[in-house]
Protein backbone atom coordinates (compact mmCIF):
# COMPACT_ATOMS: atom_id res chain seq x y z
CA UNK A 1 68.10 128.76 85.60
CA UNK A 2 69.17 130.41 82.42
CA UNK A 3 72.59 132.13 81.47
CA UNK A 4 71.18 135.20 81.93
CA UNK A 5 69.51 134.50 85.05
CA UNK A 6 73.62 133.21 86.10
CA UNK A 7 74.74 136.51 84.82
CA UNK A 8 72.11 138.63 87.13
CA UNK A 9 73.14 136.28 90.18
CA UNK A 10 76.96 137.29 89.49
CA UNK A 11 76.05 141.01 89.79
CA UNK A 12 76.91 142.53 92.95
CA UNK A 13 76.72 145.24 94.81
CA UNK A 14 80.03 144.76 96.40
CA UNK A 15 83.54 146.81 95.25
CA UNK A 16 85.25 144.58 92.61
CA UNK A 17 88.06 143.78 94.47
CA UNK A 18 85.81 142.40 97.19
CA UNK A 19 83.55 140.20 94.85
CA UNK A 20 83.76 136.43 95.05
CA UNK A 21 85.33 135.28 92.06
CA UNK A 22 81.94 132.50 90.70
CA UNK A 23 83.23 129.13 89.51
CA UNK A 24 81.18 126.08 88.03
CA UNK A 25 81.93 124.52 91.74
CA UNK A 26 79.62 127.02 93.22
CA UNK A 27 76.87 125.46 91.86
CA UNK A 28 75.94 121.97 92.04
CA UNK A 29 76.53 119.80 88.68
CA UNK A 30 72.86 119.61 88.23
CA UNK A 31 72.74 122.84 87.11
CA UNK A 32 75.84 123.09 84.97
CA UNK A 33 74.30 121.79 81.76
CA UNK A 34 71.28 124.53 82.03
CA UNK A 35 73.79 127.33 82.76
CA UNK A 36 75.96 126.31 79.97
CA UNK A 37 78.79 125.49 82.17
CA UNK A 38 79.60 121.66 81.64
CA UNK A 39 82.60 122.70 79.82
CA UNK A 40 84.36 124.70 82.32
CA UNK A 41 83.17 122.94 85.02
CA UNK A 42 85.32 119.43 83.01
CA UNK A 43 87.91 121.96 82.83
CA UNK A 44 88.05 122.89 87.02
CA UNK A 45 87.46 119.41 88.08
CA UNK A 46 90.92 118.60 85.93
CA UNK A 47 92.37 121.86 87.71
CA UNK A 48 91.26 120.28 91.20
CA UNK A 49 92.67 117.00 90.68
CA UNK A 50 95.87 118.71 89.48
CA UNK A 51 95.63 120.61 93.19
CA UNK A 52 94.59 117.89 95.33
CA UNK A 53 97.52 115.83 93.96
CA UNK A 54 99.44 118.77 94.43
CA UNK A 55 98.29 119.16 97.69
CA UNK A 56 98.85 115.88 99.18
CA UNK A 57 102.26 115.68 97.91
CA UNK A 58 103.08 118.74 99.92
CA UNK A 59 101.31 116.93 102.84
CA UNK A 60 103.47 114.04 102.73
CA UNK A 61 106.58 116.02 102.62
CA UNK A 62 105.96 118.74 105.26
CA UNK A 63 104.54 115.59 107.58
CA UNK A 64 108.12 114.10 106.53
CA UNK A 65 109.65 117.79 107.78
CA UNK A 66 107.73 117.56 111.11
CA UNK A 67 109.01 114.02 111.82
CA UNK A 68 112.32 115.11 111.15
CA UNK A 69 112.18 117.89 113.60
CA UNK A 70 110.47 115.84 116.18
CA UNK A 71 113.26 113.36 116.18
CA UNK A 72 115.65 116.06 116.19
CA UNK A 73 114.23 118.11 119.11
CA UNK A 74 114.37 114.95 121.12
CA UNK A 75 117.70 113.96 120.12
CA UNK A 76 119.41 117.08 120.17
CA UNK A 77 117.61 119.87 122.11
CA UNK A 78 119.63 120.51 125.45
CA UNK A 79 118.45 123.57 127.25
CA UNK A 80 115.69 125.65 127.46
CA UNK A 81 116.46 127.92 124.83
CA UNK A 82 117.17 125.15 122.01
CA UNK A 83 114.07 123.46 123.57
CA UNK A 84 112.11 126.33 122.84
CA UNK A 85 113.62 126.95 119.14
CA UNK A 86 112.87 123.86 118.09
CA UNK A 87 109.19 123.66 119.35
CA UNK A 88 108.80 126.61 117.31
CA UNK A 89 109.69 125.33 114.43
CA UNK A 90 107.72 122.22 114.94
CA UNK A 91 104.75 124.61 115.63
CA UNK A 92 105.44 126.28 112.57
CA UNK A 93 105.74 123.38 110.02
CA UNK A 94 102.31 121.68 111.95
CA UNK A 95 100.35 124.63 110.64
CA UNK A 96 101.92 124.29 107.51
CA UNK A 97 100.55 120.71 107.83
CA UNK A 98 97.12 122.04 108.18
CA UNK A 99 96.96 124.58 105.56
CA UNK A 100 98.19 121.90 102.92
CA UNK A 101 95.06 119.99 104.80
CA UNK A 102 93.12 122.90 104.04
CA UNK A 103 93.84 123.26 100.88
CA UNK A 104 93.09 119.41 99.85
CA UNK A 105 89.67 119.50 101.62
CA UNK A 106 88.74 122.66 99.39
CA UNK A 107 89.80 121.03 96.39
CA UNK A 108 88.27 117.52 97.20
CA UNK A 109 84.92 119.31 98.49
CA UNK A 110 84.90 121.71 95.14
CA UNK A 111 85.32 118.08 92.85
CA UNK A 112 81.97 116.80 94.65
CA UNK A 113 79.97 119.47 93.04
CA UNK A 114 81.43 119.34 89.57
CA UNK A 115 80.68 115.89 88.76
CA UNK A 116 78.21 113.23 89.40
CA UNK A 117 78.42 110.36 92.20
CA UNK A 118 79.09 107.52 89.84
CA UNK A 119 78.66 104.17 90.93
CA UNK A 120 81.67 104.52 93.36
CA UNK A 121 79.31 107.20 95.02
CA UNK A 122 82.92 109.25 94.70
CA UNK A 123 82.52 111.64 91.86
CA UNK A 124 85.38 110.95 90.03
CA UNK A 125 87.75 111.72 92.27
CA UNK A 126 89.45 108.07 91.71
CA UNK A 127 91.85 106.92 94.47
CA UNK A 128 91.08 110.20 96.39
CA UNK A 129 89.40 110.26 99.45
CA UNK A 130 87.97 112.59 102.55
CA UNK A 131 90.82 113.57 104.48
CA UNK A 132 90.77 113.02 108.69
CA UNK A 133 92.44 114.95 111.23
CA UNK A 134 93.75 110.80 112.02
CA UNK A 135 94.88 110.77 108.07
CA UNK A 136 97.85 113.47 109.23
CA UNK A 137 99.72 110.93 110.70
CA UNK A 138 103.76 110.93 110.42
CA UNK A 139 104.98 107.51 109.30
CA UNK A 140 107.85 107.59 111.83
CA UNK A 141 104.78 107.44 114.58
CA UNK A 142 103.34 104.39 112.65
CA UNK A 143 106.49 102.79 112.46
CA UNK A 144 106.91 103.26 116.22
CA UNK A 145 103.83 102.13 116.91
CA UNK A 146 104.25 99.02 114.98
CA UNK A 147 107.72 98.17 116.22
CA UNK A 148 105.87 98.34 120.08
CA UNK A 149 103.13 96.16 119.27
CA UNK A 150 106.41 93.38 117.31
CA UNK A 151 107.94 93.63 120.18
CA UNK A 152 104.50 93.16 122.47
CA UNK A 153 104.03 89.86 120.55
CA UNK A 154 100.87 88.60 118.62
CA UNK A 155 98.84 87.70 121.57
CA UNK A 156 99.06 90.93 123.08
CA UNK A 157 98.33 92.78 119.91
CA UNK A 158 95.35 90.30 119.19
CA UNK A 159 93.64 90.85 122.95
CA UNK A 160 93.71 94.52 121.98
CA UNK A 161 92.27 94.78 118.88
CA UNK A 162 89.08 92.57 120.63
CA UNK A 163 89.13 95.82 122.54
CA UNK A 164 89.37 98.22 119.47
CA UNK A 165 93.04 99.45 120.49
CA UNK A 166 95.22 97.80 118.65
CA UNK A 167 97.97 99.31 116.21
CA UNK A 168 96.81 101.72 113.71
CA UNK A 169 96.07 101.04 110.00
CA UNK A 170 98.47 103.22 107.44
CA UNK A 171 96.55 106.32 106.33
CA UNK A 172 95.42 106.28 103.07
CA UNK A 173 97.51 109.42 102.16
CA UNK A 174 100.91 106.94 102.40
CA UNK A 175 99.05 104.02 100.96
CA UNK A 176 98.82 106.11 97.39
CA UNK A 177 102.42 106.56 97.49
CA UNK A 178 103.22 102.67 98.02
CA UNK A 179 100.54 101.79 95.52
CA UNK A 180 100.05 99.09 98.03
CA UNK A 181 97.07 98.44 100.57
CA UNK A 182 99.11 97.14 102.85
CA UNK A 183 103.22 97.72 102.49
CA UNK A 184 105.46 96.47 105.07
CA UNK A 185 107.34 98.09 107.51
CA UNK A 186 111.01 98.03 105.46
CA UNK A 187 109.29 99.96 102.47
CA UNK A 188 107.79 102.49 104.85
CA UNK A 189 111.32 102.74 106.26
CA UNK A 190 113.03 103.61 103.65
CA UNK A 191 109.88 106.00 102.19
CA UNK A 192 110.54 108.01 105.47
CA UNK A 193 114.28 108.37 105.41
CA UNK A 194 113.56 109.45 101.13
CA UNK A 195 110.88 111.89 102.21
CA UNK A 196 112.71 113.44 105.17
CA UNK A 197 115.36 113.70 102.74
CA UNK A 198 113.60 115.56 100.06
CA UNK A 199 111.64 117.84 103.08
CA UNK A 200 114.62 118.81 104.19
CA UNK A 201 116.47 119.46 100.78
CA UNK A 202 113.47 121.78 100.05
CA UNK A 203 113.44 123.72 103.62
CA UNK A 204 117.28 124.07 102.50
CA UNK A 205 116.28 125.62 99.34
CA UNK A 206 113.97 127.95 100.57
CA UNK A 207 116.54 128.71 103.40
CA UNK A 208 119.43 130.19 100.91
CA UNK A 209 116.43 131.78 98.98
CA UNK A 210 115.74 133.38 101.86
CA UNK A 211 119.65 134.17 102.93
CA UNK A 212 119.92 135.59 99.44
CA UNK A 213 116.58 137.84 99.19
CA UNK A 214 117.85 139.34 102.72
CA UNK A 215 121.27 140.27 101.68
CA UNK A 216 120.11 141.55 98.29
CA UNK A 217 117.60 144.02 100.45
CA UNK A 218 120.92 144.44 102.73
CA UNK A 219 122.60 145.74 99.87
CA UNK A 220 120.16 147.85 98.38
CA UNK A 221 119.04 149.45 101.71
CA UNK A 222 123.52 150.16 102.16
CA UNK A 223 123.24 151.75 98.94
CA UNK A 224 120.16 154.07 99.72
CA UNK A 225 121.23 154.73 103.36
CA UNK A 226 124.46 155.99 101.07
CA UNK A 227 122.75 157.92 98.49
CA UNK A 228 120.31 159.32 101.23
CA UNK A 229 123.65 160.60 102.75
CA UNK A 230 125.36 162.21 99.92
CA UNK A 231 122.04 164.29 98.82
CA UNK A 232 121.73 165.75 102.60
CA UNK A 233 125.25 166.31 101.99
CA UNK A 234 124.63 168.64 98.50
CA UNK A 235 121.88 170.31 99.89
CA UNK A 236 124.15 170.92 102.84
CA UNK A 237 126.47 172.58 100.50
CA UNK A 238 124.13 174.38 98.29
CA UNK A 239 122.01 176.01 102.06
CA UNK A 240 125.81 177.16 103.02
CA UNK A 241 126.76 178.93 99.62
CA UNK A 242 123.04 180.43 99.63
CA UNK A 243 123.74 181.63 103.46
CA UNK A 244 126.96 182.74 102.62
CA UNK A 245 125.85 184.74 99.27
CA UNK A 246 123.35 186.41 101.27
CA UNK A 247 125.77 187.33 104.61
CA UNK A 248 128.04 188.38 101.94
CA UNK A 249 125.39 191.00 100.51
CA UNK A 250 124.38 192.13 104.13
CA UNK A 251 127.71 193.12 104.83
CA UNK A 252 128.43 195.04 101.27
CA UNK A 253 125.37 196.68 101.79
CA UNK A 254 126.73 198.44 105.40
């Protein structure tokens, strides 16, 4: 396939603002030399790496967020109403745990297409890997986990692994940010109490931006609802003295 014949498949029949927006990841790397496209597609698989990075980082906080909330709701939720306020908001950070998901899988599925297998079979995508509804794992829940099977004892943990139940390996996503296959359980730790930190410190952030951005609309709508007042007001005035001009020439004219 030619440039031109790439320049007739862009052409649509579609309204502009509904046409797909063609990338080099829409076609398969094959083709990317013969539609003169090697060089942007080196330039979108740096962009994707950038935003699967990006992504995961996200990931690992807003998981951090969610166990924060968990522990929280059972902690410190008494009554149905608190109950139900904080089940929202752990509703509402989980599907902010999926769209970061989301977004990763896009960006690690777009990379597969822009450059060949390699002999890793992973094409290029280095440490990165394909991400698991079982990756999205809170490491408070694997630290649980492990302290039950410590406290179980070695036997107990052994029998069930025979039986493909025993404790759960660390997902991949946390293993990056060790830079460790297999960290212990005091470096997870204190990971989760940094994360939580730093999810929380952001949700802060973005609360007062929010606090502010409402009480600068407050403000503003104050200020019209005042101005919207004071012109009803003139035209008040100016309707009167018109009424009055003309009740005035009514009655000089008897």
């Amino acid at each position: 396939m030619s440039a031109d014949a790439l320049q007739e498949h862009m052409i649509s029949s579609e309204l502009p603002e509904k046409a797909k927006l063609r990338l080099p990841s829409d076609f398969d790397w094959q083709n990317h030399e013969r539609l003169e496209l090697t060089a942007l597609a080196d330039t979108e698989n740096m962009l994707r790496m950038g935003q699967a990075n990006d992504a995961l980082k996200h990931l690992r906080g807003t998981l951090g967020l969610k166990s924060f909330l968990v522990r929280r709701n059972k902690r410190d939720a008494v009554g149905q109403i608190a109950r139900t306020r904080s089940e929202m908001e752990i509703r509402r950070t989980d599907k902010r745990v999926m769209k970061w998901a989301e977004v990763y899988r896009r960006a690690f599925k777009a990379m597969e297409r822009l450059k060949p297998a390699g002999e890793d079979g992973n094409h290029g995508r280095g440490l990165l890997k394909e991400l698991t509804r079982e990756d999205l794992m809170m490491l408070s829940t694997w630290i649980e986990e492990h302290r039950n099977w410590r406290e179980k004892g070695e036997v107990a943990e052994a029998a069930a692994a025979d039986e493909g139940k025993g404790r759960k390996e660390l997902p991949w996503i946390w293993k990056m940010q060790f830079g460790s296959a297999d960290p212990d359980r005091d470096t997870v730790s204190e990971a989760v109490g940094e994360w939580i930190t730093e999810a929380i410190h952001i949700e802060w952030l973005h609360a007062r931006a929010s606090r502010d951005r409402f009480e600068e609309e407050l403000k503003m709508l104050e200020a019209e609802s005042e101005r919207t007042g004071k012109t009803f007001r003139y035209f008040q005035r100016q309707w009167l003295k018109i009424a009055r001009s003309k009740l005035t020439g009514r009655l000089e004219g008897k």
